[in-house]
PDB file of N, CA and C in Angstrom:
ATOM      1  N   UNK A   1      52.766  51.911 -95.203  1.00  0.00           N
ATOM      2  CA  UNK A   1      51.699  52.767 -94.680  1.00  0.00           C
ATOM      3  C   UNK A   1      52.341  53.771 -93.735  1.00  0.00           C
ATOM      4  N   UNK A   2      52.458  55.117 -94.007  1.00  0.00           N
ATOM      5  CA  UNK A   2      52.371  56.065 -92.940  1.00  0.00           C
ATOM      6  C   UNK A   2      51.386  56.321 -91.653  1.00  0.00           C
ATOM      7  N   UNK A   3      52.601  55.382 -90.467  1.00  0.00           N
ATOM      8  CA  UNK A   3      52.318  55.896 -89.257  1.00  0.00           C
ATOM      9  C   UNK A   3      51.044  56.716 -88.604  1.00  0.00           C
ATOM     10  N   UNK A   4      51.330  58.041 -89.569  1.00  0.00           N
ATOM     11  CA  UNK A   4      50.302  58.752 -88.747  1.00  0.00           C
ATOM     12  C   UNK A   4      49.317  58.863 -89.693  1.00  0.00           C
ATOM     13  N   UNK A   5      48.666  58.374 -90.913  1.00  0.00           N
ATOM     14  CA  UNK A   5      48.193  58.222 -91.547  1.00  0.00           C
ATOM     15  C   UNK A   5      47.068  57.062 -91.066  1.00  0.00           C
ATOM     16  N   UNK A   6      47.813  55.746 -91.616  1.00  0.00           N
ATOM     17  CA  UNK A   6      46.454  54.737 -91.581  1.00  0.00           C
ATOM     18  C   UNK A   6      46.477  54.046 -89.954  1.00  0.00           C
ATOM     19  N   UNK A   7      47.338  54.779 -88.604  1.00  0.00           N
ATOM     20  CA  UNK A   7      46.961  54.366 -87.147  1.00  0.00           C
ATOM     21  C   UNK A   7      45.666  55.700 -87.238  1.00  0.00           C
ATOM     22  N   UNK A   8      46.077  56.748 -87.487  1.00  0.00           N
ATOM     23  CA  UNK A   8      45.029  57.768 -87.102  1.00  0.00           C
ATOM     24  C   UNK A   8      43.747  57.676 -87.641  1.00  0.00           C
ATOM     25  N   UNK A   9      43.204  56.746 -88.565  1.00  0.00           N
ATOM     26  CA  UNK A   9      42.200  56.431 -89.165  1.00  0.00           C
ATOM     27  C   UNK A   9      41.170  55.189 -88.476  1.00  0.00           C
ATOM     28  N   UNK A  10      42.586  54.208 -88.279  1.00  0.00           N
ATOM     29  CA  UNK A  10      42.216  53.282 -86.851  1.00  0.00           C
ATOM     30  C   UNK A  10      41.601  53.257 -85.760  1.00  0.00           C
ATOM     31  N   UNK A  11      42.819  54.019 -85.104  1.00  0.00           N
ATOM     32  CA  UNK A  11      42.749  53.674 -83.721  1.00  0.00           C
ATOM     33  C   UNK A  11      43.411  53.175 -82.961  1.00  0.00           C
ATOM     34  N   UNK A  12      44.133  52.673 -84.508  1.00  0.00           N
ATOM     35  CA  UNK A  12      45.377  51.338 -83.965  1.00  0.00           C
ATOM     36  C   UNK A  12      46.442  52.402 -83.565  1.00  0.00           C
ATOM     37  N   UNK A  13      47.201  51.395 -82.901  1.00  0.00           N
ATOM     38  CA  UNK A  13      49.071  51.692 -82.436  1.00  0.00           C
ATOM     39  C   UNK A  13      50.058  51.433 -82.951  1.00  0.00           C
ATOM     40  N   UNK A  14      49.532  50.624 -84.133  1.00  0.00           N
ATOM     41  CA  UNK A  14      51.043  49.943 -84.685  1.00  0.00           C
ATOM     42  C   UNK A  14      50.324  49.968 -86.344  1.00  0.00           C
ATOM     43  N   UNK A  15      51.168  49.818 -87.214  1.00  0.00           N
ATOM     44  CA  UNK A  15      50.943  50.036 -88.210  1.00  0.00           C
ATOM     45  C   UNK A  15      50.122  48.199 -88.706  1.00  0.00           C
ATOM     46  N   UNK A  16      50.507  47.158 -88.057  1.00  0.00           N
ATOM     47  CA  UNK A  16      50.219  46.085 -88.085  1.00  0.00           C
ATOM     48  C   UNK A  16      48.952  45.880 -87.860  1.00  0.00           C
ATOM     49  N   UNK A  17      48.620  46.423 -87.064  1.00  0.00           N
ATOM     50  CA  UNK A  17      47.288  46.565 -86.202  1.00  0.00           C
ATOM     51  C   UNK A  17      46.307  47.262 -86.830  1.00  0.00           C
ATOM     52  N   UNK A  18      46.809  48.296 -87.657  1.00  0.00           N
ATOM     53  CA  UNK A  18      46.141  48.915 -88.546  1.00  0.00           C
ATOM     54  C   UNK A  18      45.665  48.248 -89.745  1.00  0.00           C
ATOM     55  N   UNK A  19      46.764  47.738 -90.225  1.00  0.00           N
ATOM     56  CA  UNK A  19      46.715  47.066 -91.420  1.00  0.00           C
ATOM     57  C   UNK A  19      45.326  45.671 -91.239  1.00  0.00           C
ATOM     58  N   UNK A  20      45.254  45.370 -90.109  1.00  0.00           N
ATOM     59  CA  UNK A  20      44.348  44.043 -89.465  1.00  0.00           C
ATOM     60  C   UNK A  20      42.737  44.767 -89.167  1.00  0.00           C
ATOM     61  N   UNK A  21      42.886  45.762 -88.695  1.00  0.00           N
ATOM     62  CA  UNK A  21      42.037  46.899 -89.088  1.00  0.00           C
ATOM     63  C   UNK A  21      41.475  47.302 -90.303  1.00  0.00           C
ATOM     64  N   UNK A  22      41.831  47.546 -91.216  1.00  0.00           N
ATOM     65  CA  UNK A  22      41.209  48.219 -92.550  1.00  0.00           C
ATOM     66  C   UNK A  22      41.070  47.055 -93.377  1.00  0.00           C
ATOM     67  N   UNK A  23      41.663  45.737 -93.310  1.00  0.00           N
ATOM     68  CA  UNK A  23      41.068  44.711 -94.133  1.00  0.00           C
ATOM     69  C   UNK A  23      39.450  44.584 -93.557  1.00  0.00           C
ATOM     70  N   UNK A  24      39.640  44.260 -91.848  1.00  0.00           N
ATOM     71  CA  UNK A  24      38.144  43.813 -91.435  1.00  0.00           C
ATOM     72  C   UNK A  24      36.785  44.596 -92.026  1.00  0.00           C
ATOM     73  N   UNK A  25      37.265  45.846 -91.850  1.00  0.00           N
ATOM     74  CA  UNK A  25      36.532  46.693 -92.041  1.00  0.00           C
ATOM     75  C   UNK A  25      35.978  46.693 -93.834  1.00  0.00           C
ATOM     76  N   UNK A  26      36.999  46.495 -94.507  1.00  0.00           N
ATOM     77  CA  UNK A  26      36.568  46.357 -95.814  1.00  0.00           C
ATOM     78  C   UNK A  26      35.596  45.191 -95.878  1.00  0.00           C
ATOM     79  N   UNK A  27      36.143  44.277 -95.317  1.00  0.00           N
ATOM     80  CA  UNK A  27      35.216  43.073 -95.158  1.00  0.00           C
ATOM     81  C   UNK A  27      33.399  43.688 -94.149  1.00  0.00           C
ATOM     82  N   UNK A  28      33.538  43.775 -93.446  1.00  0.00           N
ATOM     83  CA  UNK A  28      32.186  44.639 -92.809  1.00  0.00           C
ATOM     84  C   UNK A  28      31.897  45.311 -94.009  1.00  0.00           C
ATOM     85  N   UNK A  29      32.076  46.284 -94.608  1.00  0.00           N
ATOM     86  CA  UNK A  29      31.387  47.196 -95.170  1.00  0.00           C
ATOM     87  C   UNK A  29      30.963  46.244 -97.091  1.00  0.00           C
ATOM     88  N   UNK A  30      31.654  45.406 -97.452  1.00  0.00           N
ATOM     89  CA  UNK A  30      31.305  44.170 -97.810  1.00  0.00           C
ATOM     90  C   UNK A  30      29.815  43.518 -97.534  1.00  0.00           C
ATOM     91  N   UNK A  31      29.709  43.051 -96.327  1.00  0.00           N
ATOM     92  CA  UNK A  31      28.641  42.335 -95.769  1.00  0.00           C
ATOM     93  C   UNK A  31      27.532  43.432 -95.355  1.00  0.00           C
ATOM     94  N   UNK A  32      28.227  44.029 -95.070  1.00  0.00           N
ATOM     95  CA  UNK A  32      26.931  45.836 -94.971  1.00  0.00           C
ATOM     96  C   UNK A  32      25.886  46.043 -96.544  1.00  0.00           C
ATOM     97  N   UNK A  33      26.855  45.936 -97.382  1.00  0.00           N
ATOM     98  CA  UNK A  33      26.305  45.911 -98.738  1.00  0.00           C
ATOM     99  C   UNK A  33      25.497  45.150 -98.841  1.00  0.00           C
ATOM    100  N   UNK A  34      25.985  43.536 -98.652  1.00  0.00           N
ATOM    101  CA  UNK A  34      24.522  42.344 -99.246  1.00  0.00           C
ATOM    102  C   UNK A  34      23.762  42.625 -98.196  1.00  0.00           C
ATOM    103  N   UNK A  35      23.819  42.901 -96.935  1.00  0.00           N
ATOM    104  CA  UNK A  35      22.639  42.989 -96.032  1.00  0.00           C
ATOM    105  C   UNK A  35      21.688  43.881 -96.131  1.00  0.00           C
ATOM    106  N   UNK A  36      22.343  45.348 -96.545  1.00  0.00           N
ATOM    107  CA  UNK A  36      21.069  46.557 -97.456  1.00  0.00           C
ATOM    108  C   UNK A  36      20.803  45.826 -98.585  1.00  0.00           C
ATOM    109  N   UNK A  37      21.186  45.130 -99.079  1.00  0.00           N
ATOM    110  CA  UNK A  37      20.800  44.569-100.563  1.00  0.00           C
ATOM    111  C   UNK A  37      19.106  43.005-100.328  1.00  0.00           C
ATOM    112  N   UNK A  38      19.986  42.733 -98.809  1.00  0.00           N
ATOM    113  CA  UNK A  38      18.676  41.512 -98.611  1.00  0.00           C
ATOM    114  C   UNK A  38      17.674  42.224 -97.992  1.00  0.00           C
ATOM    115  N   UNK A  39      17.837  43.174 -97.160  1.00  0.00           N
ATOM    116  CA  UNK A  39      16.562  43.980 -96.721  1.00  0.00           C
ATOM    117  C   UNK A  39      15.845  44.860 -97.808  1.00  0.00           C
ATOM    118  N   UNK A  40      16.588  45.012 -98.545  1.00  0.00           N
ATOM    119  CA  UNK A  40      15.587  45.943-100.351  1.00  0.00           C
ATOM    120  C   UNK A  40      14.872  44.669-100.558  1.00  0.00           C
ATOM    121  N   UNK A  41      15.273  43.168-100.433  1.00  0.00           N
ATOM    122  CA  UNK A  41      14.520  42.058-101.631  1.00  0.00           C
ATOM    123  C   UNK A  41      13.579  41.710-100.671  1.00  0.00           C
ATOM    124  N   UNK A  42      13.782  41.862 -98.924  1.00  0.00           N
ATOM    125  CA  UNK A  42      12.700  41.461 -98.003  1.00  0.00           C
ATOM    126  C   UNK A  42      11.632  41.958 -98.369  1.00  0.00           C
ATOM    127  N   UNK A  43      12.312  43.779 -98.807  1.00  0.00           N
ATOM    128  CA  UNK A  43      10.933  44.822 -98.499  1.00  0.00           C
ATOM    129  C   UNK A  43       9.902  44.705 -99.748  1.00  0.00           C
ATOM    130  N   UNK A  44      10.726  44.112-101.003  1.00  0.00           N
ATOM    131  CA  UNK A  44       9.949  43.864-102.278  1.00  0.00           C
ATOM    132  C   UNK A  44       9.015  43.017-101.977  1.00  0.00           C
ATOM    133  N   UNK A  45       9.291  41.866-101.418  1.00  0.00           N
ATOM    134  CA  UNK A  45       8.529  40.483-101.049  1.00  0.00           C
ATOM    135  C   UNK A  45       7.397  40.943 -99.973  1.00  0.00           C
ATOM    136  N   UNK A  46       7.514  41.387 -99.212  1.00  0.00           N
ATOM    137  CA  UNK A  46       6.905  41.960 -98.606  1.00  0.00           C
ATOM    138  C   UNK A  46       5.775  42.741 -98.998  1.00  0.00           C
ATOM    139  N   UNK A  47       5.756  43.681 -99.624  1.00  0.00           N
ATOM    140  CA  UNK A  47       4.807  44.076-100.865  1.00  0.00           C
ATOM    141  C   UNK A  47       3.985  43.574-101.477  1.00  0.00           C
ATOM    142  N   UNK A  48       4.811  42.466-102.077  1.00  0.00           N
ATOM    143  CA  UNK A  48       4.086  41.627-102.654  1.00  0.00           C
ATOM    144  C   UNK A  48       2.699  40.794-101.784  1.00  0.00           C
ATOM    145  N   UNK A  49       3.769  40.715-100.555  1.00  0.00           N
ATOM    146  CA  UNK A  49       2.328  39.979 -99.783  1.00  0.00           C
ATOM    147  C   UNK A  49       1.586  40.649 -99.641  1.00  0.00           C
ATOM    148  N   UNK A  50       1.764  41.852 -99.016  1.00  0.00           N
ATOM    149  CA  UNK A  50       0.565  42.594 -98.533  1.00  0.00           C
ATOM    150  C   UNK A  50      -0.657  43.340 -99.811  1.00  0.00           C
ATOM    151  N   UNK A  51       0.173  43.226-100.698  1.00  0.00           N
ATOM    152  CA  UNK A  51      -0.689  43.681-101.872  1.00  0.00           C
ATOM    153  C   UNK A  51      -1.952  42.399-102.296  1.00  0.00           C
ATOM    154  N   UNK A  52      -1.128  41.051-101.878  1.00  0.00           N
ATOM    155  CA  UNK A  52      -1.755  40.250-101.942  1.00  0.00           C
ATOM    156  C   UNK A  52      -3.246  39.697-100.794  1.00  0.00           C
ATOM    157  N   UNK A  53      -2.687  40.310 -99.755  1.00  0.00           N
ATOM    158  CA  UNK A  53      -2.988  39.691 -98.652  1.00  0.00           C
ATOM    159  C   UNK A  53      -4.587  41.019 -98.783  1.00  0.00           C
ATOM    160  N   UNK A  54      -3.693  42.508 -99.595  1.00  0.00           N
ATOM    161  CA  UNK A  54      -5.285  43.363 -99.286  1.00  0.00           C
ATOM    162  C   UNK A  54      -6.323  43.234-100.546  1.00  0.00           C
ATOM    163  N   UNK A  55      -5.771  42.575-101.356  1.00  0.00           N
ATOM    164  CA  UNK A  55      -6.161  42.293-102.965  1.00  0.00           C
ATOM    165  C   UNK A  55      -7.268  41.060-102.447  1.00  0.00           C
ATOM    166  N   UNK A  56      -6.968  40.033-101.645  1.00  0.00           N
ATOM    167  CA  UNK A  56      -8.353  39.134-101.305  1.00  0.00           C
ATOM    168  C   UNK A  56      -9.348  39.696 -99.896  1.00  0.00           C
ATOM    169  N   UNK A  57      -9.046  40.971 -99.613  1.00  0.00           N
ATOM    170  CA  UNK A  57      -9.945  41.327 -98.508  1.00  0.00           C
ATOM    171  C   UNK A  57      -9.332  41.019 -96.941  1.00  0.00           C
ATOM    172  N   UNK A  58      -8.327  40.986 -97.196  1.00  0.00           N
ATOM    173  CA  UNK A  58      -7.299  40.951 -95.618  1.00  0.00           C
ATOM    174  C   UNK A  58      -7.367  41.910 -95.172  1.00  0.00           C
ATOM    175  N   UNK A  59      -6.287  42.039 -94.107  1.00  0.00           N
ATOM    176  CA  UNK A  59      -5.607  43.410 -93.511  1.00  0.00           C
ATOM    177  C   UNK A  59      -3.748  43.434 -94.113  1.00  0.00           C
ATOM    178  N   UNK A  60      -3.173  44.578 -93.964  1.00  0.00           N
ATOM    179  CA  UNK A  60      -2.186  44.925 -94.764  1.00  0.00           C
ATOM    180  C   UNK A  60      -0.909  43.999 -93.885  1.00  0.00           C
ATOM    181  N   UNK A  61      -1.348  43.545 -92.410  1.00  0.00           N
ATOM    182  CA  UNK A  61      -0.338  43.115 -91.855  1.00  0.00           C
ATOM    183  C   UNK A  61      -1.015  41.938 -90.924  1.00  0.00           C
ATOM    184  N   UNK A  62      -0.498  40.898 -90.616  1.00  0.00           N
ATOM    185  CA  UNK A  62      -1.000  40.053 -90.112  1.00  0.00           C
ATOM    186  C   UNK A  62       0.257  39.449 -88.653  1.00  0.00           C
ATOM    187  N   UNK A  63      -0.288  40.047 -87.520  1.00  0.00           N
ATOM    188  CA  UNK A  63       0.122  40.453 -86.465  1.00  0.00           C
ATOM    189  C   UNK A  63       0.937  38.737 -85.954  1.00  0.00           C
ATOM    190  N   UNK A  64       0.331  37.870 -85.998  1.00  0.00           N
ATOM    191  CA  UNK A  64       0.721  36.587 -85.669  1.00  0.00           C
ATOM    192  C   UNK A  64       2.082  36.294 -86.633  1.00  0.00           C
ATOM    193  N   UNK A  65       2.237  36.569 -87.855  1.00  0.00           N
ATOM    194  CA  UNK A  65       3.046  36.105 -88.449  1.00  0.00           C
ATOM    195  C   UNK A  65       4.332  37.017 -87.971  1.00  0.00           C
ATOM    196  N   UNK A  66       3.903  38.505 -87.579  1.00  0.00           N
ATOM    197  CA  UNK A  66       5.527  39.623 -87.080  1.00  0.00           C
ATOM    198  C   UNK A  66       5.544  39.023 -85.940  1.00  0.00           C
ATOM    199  N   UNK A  67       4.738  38.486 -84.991  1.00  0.00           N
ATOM    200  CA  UNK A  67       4.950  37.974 -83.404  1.00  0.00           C
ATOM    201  C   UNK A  67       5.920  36.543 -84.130  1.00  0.00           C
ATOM    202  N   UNK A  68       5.943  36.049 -84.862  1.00  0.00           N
ATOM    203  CA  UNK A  68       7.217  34.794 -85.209  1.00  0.00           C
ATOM    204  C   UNK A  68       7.884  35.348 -85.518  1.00  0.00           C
ATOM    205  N   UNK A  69       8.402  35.971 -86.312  1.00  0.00           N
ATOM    206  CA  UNK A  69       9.539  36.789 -86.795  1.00  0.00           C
ATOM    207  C   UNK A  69      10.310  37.526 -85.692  1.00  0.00           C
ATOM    208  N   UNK A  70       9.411  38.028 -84.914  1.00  0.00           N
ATOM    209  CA  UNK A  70       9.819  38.461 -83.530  1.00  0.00           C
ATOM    210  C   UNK A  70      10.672  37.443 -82.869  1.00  0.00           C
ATOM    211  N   UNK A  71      10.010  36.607 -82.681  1.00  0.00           N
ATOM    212  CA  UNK A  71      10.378  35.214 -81.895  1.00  0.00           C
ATOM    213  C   UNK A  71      11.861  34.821 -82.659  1.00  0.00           C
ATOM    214  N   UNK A  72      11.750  34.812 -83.662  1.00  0.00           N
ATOM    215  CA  UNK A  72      12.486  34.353 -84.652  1.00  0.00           C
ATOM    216  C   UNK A  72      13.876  34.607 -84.016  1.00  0.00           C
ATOM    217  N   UNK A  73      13.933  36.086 -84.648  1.00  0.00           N
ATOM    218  CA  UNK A  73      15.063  37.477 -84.284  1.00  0.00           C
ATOM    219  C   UNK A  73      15.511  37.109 -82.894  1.00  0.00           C
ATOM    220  N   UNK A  74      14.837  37.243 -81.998  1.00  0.00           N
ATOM    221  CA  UNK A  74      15.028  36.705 -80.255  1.00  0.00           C
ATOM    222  C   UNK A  74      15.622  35.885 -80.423  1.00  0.00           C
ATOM    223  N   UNK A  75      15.481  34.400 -80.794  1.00  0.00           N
ATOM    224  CA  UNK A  75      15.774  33.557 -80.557  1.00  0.00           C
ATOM    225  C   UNK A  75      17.361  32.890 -80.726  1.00  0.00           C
ATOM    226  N   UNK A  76      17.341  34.147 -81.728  1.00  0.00           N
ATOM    227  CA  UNK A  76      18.644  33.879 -82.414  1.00  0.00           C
ATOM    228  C   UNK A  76      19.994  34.282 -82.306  1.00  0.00           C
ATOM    229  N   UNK A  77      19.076  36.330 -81.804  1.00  0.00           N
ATOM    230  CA  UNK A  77      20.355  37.171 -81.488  1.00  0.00           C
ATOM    231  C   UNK A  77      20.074  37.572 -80.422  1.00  0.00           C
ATOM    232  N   UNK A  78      18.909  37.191 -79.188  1.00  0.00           N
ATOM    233  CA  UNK A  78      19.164  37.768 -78.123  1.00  0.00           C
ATOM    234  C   UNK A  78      18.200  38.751 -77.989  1.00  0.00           C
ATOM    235  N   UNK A  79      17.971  39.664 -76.705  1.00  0.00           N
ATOM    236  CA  UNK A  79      17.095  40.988 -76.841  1.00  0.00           C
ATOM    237  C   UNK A  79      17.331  41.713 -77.869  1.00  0.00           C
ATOM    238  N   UNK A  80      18.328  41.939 -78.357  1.00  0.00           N
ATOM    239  CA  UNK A  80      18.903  42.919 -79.888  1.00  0.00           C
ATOM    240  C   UNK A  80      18.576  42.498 -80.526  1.00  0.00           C
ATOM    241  N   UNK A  81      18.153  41.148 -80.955  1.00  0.00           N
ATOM    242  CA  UNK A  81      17.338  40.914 -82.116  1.00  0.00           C
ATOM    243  C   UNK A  81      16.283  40.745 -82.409  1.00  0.00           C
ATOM    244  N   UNK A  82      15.134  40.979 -80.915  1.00  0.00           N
ATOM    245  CA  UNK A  82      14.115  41.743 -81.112  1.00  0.00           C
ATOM    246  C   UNK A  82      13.870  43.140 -81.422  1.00  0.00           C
ATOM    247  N   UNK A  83      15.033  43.850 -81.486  1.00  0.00           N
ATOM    248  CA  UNK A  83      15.021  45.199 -82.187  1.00  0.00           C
ATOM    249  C   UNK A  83      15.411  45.546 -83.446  1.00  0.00           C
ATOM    250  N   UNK A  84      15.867  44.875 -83.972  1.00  0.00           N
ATOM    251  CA  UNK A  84      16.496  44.386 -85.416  1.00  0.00           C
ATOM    252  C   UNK A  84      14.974  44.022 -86.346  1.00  0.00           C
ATOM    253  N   UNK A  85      14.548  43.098 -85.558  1.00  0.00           N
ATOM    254  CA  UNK A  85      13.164  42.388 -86.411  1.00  0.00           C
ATOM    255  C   UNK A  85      12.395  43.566 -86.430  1.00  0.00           C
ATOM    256  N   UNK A  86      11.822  44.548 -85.168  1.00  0.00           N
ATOM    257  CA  UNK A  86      11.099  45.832 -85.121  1.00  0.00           C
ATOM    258  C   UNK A  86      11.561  46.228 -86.084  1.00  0.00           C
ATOM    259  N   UNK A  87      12.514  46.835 -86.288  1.00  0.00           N
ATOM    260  CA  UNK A  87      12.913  47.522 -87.618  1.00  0.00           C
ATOM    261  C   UNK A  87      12.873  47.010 -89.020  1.00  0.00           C
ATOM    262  N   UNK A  88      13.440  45.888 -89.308  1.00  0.00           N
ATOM    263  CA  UNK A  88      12.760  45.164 -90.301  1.00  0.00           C
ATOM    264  C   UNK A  88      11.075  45.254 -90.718  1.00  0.00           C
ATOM    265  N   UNK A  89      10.812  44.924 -89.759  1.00  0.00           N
ATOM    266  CA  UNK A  89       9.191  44.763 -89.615  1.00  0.00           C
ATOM    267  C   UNK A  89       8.598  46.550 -90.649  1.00  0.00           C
ATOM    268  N   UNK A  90       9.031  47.283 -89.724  1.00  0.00           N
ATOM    269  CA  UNK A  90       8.533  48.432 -89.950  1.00  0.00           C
ATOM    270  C   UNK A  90       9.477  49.007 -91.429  1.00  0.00           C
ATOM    271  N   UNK A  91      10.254  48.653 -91.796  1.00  0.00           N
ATOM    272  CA  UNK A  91      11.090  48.476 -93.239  1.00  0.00           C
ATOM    273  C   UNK A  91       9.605  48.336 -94.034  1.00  0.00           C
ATOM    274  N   UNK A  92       9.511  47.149 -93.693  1.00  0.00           N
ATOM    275  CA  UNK A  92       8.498  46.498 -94.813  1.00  0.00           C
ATOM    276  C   UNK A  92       7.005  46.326 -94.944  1.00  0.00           C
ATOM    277  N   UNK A  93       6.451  47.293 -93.871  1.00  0.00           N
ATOM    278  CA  UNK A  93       5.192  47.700 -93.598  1.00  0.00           C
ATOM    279  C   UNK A  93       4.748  48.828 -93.218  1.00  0.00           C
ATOM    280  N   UNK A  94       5.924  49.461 -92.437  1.00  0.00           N
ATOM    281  CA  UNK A  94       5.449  50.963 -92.517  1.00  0.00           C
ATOM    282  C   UNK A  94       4.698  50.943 -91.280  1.00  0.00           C
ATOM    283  N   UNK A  95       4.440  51.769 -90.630  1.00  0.00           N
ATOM    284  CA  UNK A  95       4.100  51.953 -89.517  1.00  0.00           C
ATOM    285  C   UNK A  95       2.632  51.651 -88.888  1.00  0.00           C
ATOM    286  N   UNK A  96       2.471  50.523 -88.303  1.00  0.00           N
ATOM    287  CA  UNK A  96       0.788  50.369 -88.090  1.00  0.00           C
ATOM    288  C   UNK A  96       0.224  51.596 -87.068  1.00  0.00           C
TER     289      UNK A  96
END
Protein backbone atom coordinates (compact mmCIF):
# COMPACT_ATOMS: atom_id res chain seq x y z
CA UNK A 1 0.00 0.00 0.00
CA UNK A 2 1.25 3.47 -0.85
CA UNK A 3 2.01 5.59 2.08
CA UNK A 4 0.35 8.49 0.93
CA UNK A 5 -2.36 6.78 -0.59
CA UNK A 6 -4.28 4.40 1.82
CA UNK A 7 -2.83 6.71 5.37
CA UNK A 8 -4.48 9.73 3.51
CA UNK A 9 -7.77 7.98 3.15
CA UNK A 10 -7.44 6.95 6.91
CA UNK A 11 -6.20 9.05 8.98
CA UNK A 12 -3.85 6.60 9.92
CA UNK A 13 0.11 7.10 10.37
CA UNK A 14 1.41 4.01 9.50
CA UNK A 15 0.53 1.96 6.76
CA UNK A 16 -0.40 -0.87 9.46
CA UNK A 17 -2.80 1.20 10.98
CA UNK A 18 -4.29 1.81 7.86
CA UNK A 19 -4.49 -1.47 6.76
CA UNK A 20 -6.55 -2.17 10.48
CA UNK A 21 -8.53 0.70 9.26
CA UNK A 22 -10.02 -0.22 5.90
CA UNK A 23 -10.74 -3.86 6.93
CA UNK A 24 -13.04 -2.37 9.95
CA UNK A 25 -14.55 -0.20 7.88
CA UNK A 26 -15.38 -2.76 5.20
CA UNK A 27 -16.76 -4.64 7.96
CA UNK A 28 -19.08 -1.43 9.17
CA UNK A 29 -20.22 -0.74 5.86
CA UNK A 30 -21.09 -4.66 5.77
CA UNK A 31 -23.34 -4.33 8.84
CA UNK A 32 -24.60 -0.82 7.46
CA UNK A 33 -26.05 -2.93 4.62
CA UNK A 34 -28.12 -5.65 6.73
CA UNK A 35 -29.20 -2.84 9.02
CA UNK A 36 -30.81 -0.66 5.89
CA UNK A 37 -31.89 -4.02 4.81
CA UNK A 38 -33.72 -4.80 8.52
CA UNK A 39 -35.20 -1.34 8.68
CA UNK A 40 -36.83 -1.84 4.80
CA UNK A 41 -38.40 -5.42 6.42
CA UNK A 42 -39.40 -3.33 9.81
CA UNK A 43 -41.02 -0.70 7.54
CA UNK A 44 -42.88 -3.55 5.39
CA UNK A 45 -44.20 -5.14 8.66
CA UNK A 46 -45.14 -2.21 9.81
CA UNK A 47 -47.55 -1.55 7.02
CA UNK A 48 -48.81 -4.39 7.30
CA UNK A 49 -49.98 -3.58 10.77
CA UNK A 50 -51.25 -0.47 10.31
CA UNK A 51 -53.15 -1.42 7.24
CA UNK A 52 -54.42 -3.91 9.50
CA UNK A 53 -54.92 -2.11 12.52
CA UNK A 54 -57.06 0.78 10.02
CA UNK A 55 -58.80 -2.11 8.01
CA UNK A 56 -60.76 -3.13 11.57
CA UNK A 57 -61.55 0.57 12.53
CA UNK A 58 -58.35 1.53 14.62
CA UNK A 59 -56.08 4.38 14.44
CA UNK A 60 -52.94 4.14 12.07
CA UNK A 61 -50.61 4.16 15.19
CA UNK A 62 -51.06 2.98 18.55
CA UNK A 63 -49.13 5.28 20.93
CA UNK A 64 -48.61 2.67 23.90
CA UNK A 65 -47.00 0.17 21.77
CA UNK A 66 -44.06 3.24 20.26
CA UNK A 67 -43.91 4.31 24.19
CA UNK A 68 -42.31 0.33 24.52
CA UNK A 69 -40.28 0.47 21.74
CA UNK A 70 -39.17 3.68 23.13
CA UNK A 71 -38.47 2.06 26.36
CA UNK A 72 -37.09 -0.67 24.52
CA UNK A 73 -34.30 1.47 22.48
CA UNK A 74 -33.48 3.33 26.05
CA UNK A 75 -33.03 0.57 27.71
CA UNK A 76 -30.63 -0.85 25.71
CA UNK A 77 -28.55 1.92 24.11
CA UNK A 78 -28.92 4.65 26.45
CA UNK A 79 -30.44 8.31 25.67
CA UNK A 80 -29.23 7.61 21.88
CA UNK A 81 -31.38 5.01 21.66
CA UNK A 82 -34.24 6.87 22.33
CA UNK A 83 -33.38 8.71 19.20
CA UNK A 84 -32.71 5.84 17.06
CA UNK A 85 -36.30 4.33 18.01
CA UNK A 86 -37.80 8.16 17.09
CA UNK A 87 -36.49 7.61 13.87
CA UNK A 88 -37.39 4.19 13.34
CA UNK A 89 -40.73 4.98 14.59
CA UNK A 90 -41.21 7.73 12.10
CA UNK A 91 -39.45 5.28 9.22
CA UNK A 92 -42.45 3.29 9.62
CA UNK A 93 -45.32 5.59 10.23
CA UNK A 94 -44.62 8.71 8.95
CA UNK A 95 -45.20 11.55 10.79
CA UNK A 96 -48.21 11.82 13.33
Amino acid sequence: MSTATGTDKTGARTDEAADVITGARERIDALDDRIIGLVQERMAISAVIQEARIASGGRRVNLSREMDVLGHYRDALGKPGTSLAMTLLELCRGRV
